[in-house]
Protein backbone atom coordinates (compact mmCIF):
# COMPACT_ATOMS: atom_id res chain seq x y z
CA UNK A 1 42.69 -1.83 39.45
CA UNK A 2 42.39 1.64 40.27
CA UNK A 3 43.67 1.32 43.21
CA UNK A 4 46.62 -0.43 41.92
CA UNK A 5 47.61 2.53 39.64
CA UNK A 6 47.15 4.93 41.91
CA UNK A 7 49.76 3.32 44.56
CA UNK A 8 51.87 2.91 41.40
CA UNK A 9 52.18 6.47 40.53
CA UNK A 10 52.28 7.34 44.51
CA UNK A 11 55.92 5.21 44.64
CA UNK A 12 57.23 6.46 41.55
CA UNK A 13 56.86 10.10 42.64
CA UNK A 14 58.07 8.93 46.34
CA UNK A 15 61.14 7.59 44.90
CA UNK A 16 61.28 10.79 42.53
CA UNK A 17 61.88 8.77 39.12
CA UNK A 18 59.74 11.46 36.81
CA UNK A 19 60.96 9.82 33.98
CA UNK A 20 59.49 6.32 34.99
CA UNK A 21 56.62 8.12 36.15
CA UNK A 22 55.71 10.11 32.79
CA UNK A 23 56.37 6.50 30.96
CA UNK A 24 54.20 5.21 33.41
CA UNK A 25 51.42 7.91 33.01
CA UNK A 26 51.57 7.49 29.29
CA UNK A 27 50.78 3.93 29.15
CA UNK A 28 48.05 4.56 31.70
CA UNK A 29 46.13 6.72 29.56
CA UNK A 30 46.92 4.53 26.67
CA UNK A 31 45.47 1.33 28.10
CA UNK A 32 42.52 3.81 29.68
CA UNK A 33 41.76 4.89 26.13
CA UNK A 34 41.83 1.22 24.74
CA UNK A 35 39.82 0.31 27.32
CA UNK A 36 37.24 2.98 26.13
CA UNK A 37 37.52 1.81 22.66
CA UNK A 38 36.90 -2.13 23.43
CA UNK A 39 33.63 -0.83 25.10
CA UNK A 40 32.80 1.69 22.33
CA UNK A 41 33.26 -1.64 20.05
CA UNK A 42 30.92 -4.08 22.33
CA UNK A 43 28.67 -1.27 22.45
CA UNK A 44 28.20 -0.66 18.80
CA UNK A 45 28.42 -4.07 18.27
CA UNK A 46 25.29 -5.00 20.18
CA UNK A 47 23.79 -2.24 18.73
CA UNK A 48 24.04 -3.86 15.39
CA UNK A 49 22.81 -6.77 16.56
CA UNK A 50 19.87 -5.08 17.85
CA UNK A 51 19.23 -3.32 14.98
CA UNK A 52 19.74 -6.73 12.84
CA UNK A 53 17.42 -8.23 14.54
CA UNK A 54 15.06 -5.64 14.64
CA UNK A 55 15.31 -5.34 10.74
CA UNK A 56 14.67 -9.25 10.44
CA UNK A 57 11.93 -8.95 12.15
CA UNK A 58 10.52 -6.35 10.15
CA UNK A 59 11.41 -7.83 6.55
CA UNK A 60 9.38 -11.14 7.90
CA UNK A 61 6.28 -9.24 8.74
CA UNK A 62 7.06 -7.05 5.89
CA UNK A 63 6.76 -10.45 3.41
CA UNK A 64 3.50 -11.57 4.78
CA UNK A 65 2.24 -7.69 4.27
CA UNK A 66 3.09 -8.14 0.70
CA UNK A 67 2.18 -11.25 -0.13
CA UNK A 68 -1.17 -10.40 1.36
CA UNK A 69 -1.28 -7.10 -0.60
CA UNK A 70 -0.37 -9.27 -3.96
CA UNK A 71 -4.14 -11.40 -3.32
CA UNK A 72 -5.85 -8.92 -2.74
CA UNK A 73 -4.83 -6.73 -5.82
CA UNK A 74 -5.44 -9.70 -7.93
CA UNK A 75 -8.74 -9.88 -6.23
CA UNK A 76 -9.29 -6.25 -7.23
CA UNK A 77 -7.93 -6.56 -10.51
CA UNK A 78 -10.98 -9.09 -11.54
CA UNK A 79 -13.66 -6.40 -9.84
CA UNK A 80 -12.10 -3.55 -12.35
CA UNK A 81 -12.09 -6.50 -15.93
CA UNK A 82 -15.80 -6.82 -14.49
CA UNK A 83 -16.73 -3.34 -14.54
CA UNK A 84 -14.65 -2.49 -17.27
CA UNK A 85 -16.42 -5.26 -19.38
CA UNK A 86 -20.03 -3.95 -18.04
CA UNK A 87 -18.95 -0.68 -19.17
CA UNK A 88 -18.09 -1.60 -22.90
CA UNK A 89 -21.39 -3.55 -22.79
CA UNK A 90 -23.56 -0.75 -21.26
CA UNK A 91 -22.21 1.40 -24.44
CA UNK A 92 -22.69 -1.14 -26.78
CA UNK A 93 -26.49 -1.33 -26.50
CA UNK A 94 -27.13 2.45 -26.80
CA UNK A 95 -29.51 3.01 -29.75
CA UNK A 96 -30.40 -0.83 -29.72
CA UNK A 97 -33.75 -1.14 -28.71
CA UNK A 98 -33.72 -4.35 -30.29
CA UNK A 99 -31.43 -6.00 -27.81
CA UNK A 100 -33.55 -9.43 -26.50
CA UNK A 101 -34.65 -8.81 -22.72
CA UNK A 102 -33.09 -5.53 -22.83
CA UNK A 103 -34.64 -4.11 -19.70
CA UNK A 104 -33.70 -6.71 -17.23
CA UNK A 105 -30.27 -6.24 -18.77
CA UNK A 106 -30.21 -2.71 -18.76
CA UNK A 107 -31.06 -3.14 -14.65
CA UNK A 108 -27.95 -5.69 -14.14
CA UNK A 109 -25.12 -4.06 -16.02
CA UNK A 110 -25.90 -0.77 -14.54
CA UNK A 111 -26.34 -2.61 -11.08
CA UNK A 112 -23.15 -2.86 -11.35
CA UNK A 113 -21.82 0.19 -12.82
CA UNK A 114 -22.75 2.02 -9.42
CA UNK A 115 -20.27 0.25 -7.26
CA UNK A 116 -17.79 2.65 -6.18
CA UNK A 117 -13.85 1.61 -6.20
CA UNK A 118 -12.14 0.60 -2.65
CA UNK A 119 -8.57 -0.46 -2.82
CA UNK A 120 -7.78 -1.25 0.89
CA UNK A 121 -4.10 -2.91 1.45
CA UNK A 122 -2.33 -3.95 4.50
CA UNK A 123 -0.22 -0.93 5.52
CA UNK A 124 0.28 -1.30 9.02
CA UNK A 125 4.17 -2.86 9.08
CA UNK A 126 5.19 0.05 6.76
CA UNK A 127 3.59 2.36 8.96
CA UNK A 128 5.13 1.27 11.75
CA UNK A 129 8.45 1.09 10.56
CA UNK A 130 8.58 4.51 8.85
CA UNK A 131 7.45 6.20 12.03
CA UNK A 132 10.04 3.95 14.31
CA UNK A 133 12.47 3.87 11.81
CA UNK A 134 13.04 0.27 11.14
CA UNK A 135 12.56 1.04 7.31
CA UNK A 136 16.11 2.67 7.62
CA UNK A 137 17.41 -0.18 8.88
CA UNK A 138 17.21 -2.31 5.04
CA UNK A 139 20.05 -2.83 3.71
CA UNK A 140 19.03 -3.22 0.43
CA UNK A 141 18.85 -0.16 -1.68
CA UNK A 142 16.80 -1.40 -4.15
CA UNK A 143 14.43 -2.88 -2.24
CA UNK A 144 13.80 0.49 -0.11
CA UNK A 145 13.59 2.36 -3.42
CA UNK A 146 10.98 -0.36 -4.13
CA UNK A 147 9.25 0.01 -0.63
CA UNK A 148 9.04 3.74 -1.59
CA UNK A 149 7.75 3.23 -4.82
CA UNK A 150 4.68 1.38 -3.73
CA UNK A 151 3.90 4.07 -0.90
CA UNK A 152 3.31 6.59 -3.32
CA UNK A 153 1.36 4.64 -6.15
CA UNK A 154 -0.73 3.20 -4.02
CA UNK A 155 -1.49 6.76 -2.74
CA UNK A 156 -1.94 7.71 -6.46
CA UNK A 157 -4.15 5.12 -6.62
CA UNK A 158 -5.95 5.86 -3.99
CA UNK A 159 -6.56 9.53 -5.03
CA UNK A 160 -7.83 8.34 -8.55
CA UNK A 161 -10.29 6.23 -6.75
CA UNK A 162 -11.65 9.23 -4.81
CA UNK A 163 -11.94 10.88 -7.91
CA UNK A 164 -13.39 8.13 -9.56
CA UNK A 165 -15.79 7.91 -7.04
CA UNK A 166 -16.87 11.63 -6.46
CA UNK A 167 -17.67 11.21 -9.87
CA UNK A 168 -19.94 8.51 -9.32
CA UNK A 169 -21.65 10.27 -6.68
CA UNK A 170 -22.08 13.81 -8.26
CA UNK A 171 -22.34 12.72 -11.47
CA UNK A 172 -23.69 9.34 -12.39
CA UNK A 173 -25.82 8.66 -9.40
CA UNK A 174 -27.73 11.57 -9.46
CA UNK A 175 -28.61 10.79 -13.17
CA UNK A 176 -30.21 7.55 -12.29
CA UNK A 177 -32.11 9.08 -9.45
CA UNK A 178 -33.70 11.41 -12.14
CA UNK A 179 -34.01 9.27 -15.06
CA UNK A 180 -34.04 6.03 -13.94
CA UNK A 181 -35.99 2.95 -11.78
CA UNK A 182 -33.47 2.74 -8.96
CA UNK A 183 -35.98 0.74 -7.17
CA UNK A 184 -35.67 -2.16 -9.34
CA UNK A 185 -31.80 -2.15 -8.64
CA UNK A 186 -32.24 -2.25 -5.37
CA UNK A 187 -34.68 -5.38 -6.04
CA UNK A 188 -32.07 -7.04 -7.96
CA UNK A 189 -29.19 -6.32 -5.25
CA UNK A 190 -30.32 -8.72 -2.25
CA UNK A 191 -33.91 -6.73 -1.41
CA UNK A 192 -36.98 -9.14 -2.62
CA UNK A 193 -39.21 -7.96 -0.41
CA UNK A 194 -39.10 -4.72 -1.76
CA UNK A 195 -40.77 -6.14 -5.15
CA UNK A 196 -40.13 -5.08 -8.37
CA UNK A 197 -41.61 -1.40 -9.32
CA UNK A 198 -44.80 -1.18 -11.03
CA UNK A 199 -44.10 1.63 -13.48
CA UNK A 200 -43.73 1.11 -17.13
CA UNK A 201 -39.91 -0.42 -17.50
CA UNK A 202 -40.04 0.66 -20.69
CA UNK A 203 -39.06 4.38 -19.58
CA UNK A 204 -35.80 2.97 -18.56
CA UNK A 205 -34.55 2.59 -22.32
CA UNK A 206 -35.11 6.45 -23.00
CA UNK A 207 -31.89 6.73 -21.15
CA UNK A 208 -30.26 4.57 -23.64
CA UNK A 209 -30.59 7.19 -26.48
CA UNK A 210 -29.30 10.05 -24.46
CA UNK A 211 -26.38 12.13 -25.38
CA UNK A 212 -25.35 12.86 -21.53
CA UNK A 213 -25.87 9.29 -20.87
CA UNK A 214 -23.11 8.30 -23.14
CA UNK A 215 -20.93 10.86 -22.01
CA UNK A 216 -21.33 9.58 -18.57
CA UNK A 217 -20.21 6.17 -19.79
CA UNK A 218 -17.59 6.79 -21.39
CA UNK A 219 -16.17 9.13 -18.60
CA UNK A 220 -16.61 5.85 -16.13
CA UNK A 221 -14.89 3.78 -18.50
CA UNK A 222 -12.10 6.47 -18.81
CA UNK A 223 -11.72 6.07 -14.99
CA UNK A 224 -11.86 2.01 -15.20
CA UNK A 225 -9.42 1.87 -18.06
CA UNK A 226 -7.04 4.38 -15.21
CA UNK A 227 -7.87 2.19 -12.20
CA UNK A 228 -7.18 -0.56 -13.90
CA UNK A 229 -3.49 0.05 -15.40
CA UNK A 230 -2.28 1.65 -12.07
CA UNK A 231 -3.31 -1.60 -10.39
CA UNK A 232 -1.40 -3.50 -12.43
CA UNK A 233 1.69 -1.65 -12.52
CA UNK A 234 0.99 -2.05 -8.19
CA UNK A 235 0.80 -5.56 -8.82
CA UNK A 236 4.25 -5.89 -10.49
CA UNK A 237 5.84 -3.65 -8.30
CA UNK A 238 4.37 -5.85 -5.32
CA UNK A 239 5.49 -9.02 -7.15
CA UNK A 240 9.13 -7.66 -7.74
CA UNK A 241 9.35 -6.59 -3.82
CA UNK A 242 8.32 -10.20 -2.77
CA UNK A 243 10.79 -11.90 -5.16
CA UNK A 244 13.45 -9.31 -3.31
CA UNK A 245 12.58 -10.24 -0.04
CA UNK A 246 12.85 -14.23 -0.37
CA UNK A 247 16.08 -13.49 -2.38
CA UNK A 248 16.97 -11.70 1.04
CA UNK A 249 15.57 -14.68 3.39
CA UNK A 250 17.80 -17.17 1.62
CA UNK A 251 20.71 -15.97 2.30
């Protein structure tokens, strides 16, 4: 083709016929510059299909993510009723000595009021697509808005659980070692073997009318009470992103 224009322009200027010749050069550089847009538009074209398909591919591992995420939040959620429940009942029997089998109750609720708060979702698609940036590639602005959302609760959440749980180990824990049988709660947590201590139980209940005690309560059941109503507004959000994403896979 080349070739051919070339001769083309070679007889026209042979034959000196400038004005066929400019004509000619015109529509030379006029089908040369459609040319280079017809490539420019297969070019972008399969770009966009790349980046289509690279954006399906993301939303489907993206809805799996989530509707993992949405279990195990739900899971979660029933770990923070249980502690917050064990908390309300741990406050209830201060100054009530006359509680039947108080002791081995005292040793289960607070069993479980030194479990420490571990919200651990799937992250890895989001990770992945923020740093390659497939995340730009959605289409929906709502549901990135959403995406972004859930990032940075579930990193709030994730700092209130740090505090939560530095306050467990500098605060409550340390309370227990010093006024409490730990040994029995280890007993009681899978440990048999160990046996059950052989000091008076009865020491235990001291703790029961202690002012700091309370306060130490009542601060973990602050906490709970905070865990608890950011997970739910994480479950919501999570539950609103899935319903976006099979809205988007129907259509």
């Amino acid at each position: 083709m080349i070739n051919l224009f070339r001769k083309t322009r070679q007889n026209l200027l042979m034959e000196n016929k400038k004005s066929k010749y400019i004509k000619y050069a015109i529509g030379e550089i006029v089908l040369v510059v459609i040319g280079i847009l017809i490539a420019m538009q297969v070019n972008n074209a399969n770009e966009n299909r790349k980046d289509t398909i690279k954006a399906e591919n993301f939303l489907t591992k993206l809805k799996g993510q989530i509707e993992r995420n949405i279990e195990t939040v739900q899971w979660h959620q029933e770990d923070n009723k249980d502690f917050i429940q064990t908390s309300e009942r741990l406050i209830s029997l201060l100054n009530s000595n006359s509680v039947e089998n108080i002791e081995s109750k005292l040793d289960t609720l607070i069993l479980v009021s030194v479990f420490d708060y571990n919200l651990n979702l799937d992250m890895l698609s989001l990770s992945e697509a923020r740093n390659n940036g497939d995340l730009d590639l959605v289409k929906s602005d709502s549901l990135t808005l959403n995406i972004y959302r859930f990032i940075k609760l579930y990193d709030d959440i994730r700092e209130t659980e740090r505090i939560t749980n530095e306050d467990l180990s500098l605060n409550f824990k340390p309370y227990l070692n010093k006024h409490y049988n730990v040994r029995n709660l280890i007993y009681m947590n899978g440990y048999p073997e160990l046996k059950k201590s052989a000091f008076d139980q009865k020491r235990n209940l001291k703790i029961l009318s202690d002012q700091l005690f309370e306060n130490l309560l009542v601060t973990r059941f602050l906490y709970a009470i905070d865990n608890y109503e950011a997970n739910e507004e994480l479950l919501v959000l999570l539950k609103k992103i899935d319903n976006e994403l099979k809205l988007i896979s129907n259509d």
